[in-house]
N, C-alpha and C. Protein backbone atom coordinates (compact mmCIF):
# COMPACT_ATOMS: atom_id res chain seq x y z
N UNK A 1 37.24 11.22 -25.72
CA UNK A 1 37.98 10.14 -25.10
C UNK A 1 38.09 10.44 -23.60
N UNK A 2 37.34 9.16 -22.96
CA UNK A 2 37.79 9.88 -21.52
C UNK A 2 39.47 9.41 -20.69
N UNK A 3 39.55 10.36 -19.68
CA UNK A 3 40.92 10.30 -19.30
C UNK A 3 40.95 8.49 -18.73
N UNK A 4 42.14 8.25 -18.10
CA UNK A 4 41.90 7.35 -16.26
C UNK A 4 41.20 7.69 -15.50
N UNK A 5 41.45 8.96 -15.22
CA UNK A 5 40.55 9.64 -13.75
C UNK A 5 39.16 9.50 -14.08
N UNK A 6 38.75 9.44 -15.31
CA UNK A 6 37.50 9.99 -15.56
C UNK A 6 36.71 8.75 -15.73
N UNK A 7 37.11 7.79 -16.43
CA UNK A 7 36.84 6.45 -15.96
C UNK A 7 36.61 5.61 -14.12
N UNK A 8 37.64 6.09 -13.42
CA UNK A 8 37.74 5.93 -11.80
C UNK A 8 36.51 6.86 -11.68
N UNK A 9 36.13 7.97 -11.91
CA UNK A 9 35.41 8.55 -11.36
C UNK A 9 33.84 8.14 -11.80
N UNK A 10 33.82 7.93 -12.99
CA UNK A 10 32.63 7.20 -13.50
C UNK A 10 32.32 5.86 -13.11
N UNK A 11 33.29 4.51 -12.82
CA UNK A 11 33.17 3.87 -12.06
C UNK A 11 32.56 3.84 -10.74
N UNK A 12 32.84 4.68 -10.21
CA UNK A 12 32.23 4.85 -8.90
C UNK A 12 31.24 5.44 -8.55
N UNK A 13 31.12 6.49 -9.81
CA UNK A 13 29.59 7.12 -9.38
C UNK A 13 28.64 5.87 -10.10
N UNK A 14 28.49 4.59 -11.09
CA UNK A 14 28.17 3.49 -11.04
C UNK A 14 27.78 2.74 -10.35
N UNK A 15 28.73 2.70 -9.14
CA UNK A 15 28.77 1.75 -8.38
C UNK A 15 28.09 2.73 -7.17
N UNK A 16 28.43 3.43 -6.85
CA UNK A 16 27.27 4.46 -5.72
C UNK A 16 25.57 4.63 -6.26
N UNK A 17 25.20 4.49 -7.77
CA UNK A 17 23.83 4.09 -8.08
C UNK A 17 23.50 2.66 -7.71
N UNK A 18 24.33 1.49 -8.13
CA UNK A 18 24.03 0.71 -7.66
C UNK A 18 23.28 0.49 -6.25
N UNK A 19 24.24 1.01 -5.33
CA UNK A 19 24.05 0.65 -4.44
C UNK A 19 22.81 1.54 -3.33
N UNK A 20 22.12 2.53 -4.34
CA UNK A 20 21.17 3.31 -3.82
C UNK A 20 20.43 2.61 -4.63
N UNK A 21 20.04 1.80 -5.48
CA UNK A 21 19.39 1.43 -6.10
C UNK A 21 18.85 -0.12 -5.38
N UNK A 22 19.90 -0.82 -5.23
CA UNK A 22 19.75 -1.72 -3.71
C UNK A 22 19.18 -1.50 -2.74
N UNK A 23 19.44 -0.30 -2.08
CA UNK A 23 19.03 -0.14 -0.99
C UNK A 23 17.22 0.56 -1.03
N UNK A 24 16.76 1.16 -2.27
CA UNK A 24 15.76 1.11 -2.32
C UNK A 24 14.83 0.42 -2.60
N UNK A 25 15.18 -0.78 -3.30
CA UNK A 25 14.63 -1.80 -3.62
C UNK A 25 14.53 -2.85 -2.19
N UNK A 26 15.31 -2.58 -1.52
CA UNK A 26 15.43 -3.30 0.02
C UNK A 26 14.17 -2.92 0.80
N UNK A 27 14.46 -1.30 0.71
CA UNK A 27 12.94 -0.73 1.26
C UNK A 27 11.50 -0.84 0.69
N UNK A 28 11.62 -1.18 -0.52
CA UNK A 28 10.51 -1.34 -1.44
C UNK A 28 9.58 -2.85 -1.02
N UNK A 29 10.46 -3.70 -0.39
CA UNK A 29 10.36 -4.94 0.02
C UNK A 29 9.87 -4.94 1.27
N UNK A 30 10.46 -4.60 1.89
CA UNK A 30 10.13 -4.67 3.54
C UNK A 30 8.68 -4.31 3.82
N UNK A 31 7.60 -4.75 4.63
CA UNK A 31 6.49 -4.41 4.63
C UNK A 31 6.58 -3.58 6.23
N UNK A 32 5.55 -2.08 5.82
CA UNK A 32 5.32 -1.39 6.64
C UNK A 32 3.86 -1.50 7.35
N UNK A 33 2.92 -2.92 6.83
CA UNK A 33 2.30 -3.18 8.11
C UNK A 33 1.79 -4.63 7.93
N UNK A 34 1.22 -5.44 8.51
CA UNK A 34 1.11 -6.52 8.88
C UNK A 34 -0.27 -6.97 9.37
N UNK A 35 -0.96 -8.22 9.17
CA UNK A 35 -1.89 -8.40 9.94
C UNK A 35 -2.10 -8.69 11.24
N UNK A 36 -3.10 -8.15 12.48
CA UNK A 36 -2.92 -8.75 13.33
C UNK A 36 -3.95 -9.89 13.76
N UNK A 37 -3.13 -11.07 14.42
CA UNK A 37 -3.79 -11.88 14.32
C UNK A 37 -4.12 -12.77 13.35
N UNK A 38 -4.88 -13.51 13.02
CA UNK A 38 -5.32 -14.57 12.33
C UNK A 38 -6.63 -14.32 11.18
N UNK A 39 -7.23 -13.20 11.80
CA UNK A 39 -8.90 -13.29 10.88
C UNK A 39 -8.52 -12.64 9.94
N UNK A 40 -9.08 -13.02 8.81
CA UNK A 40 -8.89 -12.84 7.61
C UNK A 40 -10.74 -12.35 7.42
N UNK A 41 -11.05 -11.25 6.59
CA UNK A 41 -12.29 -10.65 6.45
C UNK A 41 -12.35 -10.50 4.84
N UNK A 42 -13.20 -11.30 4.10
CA UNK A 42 -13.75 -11.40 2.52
C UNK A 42 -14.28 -9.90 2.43
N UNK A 43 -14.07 -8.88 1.50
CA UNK A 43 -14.48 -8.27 1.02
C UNK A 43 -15.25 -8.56 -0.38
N UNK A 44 -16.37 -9.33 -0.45
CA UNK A 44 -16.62 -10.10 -1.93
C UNK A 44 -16.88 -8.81 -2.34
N UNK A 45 -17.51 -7.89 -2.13
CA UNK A 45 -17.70 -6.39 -3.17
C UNK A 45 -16.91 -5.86 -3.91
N UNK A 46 -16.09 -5.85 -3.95
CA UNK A 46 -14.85 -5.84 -4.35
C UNK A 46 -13.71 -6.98 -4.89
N UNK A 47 -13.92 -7.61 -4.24
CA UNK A 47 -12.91 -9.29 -4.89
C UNK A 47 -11.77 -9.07 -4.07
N UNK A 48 -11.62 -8.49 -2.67
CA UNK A 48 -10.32 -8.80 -1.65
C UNK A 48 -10.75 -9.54 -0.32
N UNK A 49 -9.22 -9.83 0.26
CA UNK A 49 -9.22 -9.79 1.59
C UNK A 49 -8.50 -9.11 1.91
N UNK A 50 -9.13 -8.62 3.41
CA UNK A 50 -8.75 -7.95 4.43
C UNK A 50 -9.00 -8.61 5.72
N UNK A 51 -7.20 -7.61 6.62
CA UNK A 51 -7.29 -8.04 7.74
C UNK A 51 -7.24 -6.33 8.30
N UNK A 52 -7.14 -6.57 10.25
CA UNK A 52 -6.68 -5.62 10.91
C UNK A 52 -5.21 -5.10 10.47
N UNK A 53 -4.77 -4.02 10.37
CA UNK A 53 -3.41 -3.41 10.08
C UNK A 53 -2.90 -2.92 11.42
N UNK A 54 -1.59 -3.53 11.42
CA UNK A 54 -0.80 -3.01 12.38
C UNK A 54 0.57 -3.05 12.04
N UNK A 55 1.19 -1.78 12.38
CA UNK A 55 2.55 -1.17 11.69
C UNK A 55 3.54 -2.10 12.44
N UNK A 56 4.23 -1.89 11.04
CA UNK A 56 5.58 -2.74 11.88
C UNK A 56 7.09 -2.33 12.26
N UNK A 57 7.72 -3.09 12.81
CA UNK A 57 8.77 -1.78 13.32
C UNK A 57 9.91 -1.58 11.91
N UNK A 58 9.55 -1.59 10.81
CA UNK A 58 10.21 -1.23 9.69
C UNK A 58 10.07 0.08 9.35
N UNK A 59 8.20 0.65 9.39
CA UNK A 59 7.58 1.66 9.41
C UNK A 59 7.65 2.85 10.37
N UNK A 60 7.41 1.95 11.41
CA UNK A 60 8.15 2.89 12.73
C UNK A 60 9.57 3.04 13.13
N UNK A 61 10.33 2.59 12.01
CA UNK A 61 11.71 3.26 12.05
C UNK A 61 11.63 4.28 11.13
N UNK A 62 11.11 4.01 9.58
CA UNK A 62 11.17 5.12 8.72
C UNK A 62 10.11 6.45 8.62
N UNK A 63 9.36 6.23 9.57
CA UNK A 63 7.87 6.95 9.27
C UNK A 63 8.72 8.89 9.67
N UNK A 64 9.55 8.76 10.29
CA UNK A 64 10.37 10.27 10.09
C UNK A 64 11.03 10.49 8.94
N UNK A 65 11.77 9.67 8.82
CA UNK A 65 12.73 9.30 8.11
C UNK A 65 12.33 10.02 6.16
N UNK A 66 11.35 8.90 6.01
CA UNK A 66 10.96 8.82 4.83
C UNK A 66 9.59 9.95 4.56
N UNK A 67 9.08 10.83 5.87
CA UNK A 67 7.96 11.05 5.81
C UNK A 67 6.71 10.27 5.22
N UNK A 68 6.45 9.15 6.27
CA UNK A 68 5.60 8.26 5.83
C UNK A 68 4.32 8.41 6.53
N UNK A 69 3.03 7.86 6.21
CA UNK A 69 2.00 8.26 7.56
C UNK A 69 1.77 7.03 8.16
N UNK A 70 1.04 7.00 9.38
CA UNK A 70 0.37 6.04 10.38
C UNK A 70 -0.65 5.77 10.28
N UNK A 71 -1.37 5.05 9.81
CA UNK A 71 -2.62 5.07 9.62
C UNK A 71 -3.37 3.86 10.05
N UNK A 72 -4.51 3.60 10.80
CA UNK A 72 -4.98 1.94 11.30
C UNK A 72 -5.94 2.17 10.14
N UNK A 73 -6.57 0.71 10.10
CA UNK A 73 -6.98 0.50 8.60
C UNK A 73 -7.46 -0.93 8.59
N UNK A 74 -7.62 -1.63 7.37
CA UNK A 74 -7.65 -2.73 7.07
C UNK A 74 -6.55 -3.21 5.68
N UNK A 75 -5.74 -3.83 6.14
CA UNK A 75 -4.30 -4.36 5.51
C UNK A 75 -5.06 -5.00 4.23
N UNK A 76 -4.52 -4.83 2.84
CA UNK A 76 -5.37 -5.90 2.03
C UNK A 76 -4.40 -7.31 1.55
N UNK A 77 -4.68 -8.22 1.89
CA UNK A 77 -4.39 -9.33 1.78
C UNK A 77 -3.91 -9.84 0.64
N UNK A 78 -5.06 -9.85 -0.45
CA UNK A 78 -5.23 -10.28 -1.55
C UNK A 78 -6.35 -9.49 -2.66
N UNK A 79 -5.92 -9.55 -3.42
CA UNK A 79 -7.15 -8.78 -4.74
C UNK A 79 -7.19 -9.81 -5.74
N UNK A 80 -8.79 -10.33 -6.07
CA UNK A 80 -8.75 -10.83 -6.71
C UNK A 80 -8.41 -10.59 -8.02
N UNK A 81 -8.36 -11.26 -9.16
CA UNK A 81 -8.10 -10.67 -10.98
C UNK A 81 -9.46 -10.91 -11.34
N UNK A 82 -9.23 -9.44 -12.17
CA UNK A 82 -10.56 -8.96 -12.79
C UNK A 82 -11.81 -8.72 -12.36
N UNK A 83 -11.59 -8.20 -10.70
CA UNK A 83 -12.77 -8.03 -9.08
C UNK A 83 -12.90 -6.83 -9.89
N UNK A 84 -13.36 -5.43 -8.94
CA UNK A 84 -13.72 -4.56 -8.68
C UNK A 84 -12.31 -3.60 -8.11
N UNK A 85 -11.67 -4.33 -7.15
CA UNK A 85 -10.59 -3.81 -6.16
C UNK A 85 -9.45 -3.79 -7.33
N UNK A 86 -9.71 -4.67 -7.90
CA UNK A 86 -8.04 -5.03 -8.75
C UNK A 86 -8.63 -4.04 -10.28
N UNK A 87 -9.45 -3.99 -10.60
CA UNK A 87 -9.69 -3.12 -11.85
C UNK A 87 -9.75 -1.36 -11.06
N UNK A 88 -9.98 -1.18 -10.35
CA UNK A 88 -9.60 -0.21 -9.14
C UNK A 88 -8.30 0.56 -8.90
N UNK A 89 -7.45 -0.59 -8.93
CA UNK A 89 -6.04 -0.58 -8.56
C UNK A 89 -5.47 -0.93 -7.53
N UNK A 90 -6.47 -1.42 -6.56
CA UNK A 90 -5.98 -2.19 -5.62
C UNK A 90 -5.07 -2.77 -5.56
N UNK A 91 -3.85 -2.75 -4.39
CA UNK A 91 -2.70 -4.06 -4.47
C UNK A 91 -2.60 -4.85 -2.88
N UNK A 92 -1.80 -6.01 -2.66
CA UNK A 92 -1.82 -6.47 -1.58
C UNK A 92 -0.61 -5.37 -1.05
N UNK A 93 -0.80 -5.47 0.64
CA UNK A 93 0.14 -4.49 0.88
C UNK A 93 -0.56 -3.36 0.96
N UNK A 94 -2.03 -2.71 0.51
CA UNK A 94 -2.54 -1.37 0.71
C UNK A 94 -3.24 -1.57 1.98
N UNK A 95 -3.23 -0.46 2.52
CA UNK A 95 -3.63 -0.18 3.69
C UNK A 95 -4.87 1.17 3.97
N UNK A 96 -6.69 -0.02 3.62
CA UNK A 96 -7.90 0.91 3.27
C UNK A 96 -7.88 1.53 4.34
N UNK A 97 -8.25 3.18 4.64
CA UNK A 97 -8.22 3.99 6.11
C UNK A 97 -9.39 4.74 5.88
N UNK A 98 -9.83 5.02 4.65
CA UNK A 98 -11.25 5.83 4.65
C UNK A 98 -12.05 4.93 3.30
N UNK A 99 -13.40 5.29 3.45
CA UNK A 99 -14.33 4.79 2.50
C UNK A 99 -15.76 5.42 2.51
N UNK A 100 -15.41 6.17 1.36
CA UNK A 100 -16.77 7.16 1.16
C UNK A 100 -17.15 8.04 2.06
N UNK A 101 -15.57 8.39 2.43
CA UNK A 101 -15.40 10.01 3.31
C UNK A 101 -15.80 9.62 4.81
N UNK A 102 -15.42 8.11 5.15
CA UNK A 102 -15.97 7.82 6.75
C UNK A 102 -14.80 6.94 6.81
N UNK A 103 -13.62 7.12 8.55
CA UNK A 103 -12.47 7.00 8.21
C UNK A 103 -12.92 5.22 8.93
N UNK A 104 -11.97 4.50 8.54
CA UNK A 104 -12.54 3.01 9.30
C UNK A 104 -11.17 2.42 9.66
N UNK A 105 -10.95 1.51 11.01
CA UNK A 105 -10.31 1.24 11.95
C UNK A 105 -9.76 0.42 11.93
N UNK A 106 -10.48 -0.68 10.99
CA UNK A 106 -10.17 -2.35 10.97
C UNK A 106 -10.71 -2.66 9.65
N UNK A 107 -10.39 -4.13 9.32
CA UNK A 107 -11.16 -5.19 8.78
C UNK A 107 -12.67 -4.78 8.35
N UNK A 108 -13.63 -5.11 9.58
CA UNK A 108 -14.41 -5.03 10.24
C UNK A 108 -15.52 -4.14 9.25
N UNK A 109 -15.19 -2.70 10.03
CA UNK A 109 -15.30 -1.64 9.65
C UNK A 109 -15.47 -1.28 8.09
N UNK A 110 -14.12 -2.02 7.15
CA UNK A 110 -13.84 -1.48 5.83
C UNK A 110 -15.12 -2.17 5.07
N UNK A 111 -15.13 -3.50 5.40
CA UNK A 111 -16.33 -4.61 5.05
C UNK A 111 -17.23 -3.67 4.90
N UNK A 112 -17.69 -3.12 6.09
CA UNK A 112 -18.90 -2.90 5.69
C UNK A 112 -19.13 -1.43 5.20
N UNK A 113 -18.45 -1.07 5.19
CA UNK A 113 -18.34 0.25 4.23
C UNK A 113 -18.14 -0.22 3.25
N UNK A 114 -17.66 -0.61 2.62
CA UNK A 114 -17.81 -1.07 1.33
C UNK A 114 -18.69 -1.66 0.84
N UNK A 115 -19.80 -2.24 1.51
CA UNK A 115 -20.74 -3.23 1.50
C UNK A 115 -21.92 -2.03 0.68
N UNK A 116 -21.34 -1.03 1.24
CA UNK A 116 -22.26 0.18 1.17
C UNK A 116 -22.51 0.49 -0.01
N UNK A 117 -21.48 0.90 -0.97
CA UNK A 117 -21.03 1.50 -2.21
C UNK A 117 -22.27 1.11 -3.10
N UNK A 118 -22.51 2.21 -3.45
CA UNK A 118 -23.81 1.48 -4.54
C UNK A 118 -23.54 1.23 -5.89
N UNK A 119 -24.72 0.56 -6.95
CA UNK A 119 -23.86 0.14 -8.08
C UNK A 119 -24.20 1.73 -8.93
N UNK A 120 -23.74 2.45 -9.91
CA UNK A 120 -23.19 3.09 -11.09
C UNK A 120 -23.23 4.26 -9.80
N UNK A 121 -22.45 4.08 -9.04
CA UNK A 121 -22.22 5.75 -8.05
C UNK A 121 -20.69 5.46 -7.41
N UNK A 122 -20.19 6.79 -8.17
CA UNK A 122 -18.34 6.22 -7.49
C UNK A 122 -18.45 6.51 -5.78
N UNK A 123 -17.60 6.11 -5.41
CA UNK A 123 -17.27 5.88 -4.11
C UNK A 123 -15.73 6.11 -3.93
N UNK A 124 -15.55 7.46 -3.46
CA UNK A 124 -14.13 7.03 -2.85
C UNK A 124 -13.34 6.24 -1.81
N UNK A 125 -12.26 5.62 -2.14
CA UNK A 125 -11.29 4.97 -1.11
C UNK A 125 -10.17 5.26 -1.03
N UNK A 126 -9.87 5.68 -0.03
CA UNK A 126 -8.66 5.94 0.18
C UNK A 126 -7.16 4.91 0.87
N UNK A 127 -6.54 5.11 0.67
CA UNK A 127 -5.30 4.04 1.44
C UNK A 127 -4.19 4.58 1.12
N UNK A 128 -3.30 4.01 1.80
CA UNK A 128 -1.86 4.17 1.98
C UNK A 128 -1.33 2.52 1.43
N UNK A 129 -0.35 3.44 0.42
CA UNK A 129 0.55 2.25 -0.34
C UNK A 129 1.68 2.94 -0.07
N UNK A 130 2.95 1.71 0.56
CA UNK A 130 3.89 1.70 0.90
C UNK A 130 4.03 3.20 1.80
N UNK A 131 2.86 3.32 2.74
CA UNK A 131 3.21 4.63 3.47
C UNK A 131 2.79 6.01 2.54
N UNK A 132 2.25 6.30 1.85
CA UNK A 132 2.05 7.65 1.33
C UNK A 132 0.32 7.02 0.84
N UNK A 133 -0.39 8.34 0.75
CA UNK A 133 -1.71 7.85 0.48
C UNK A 133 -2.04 8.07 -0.73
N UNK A 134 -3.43 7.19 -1.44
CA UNK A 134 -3.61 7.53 -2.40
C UNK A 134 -5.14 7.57 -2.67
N UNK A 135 -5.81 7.38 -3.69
CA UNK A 135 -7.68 7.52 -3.11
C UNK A 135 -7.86 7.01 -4.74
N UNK A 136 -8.90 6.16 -4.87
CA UNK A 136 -9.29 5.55 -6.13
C UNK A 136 -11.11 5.84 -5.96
N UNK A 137 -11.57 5.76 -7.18
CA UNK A 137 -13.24 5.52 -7.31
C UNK A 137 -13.36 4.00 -7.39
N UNK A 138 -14.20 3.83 -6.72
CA UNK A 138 -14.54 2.18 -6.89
C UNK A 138 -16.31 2.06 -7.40
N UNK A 139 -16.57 1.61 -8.29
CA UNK A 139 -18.21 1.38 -8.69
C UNK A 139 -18.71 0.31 -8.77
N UNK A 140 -19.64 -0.23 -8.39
CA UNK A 140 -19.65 -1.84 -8.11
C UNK A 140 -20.87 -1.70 -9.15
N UNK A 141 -20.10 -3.02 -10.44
CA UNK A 141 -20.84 -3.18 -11.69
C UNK A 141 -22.66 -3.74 -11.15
């Protein structure tokens, strides 16, 4: 049986999850980079779009903070269902920075590295989701 106190005290450590639980979900939301500009770049090899990535000042508040990295890249837009990128693990919100061990800058760049990837030979890619990196095989059927 718990006491009063112990109830008050359980209450509140409740309500202090809550509210870290809020507040990470706040951060979970906020995007740490953005496209710049307007061009939008088809990755059909894959089934995305991509743009230029450029950080935003959400990222460049937490990038100490949270130990997050910086990375220029190509922002992914969109993944199509049942592409290459999305059976991959691709999500919108990733941010491609290397491809098949050659680091790439932009849009631009990722295109055509990827363009590269041959079919039954993995290919690594690497990116940053929500700031921390991660690296998938991609094989283009």
């Amino acid at each position: 049986m718990l006491t009063r106190n112990a109830w008050v005290v359980t209450g509140s450590l409740i309500a202090v999850m809550a509210c870290a639980a809020t507040a990470v979900a706040k951060q979970e939301s906020e995007a740490l980079y953005a496209c710049t500009g307007t061009a939008v770049t088809e990755a059909s090899d894959i089934g995305a779009m991509l743009c230029d990535a450029a950080p935003t000042e959400t990222l460049t508040r937490r990038i100490d903070i949270d130990n997050l990295q910086l990375r220029s890249g190509a922002l992914v837009t969109e993944v199509e269902a049942d592409q290459v990128g999305q059976v991959a693990g691709l999500r919108s919100g990733d941010v491609i920075y290397r491809v098949g061990g050659v680091d790439v800058t932009d849009a631009e760049e990722a295109t055509a590295r990827i363009a590269l990837i041959e079919r039954l030979s993995d290919t690594v890619v690497n990116f940053l989701r929500r700031g921390r990196p991660y690296r998938v095989k991609i094989r283009r059927p």
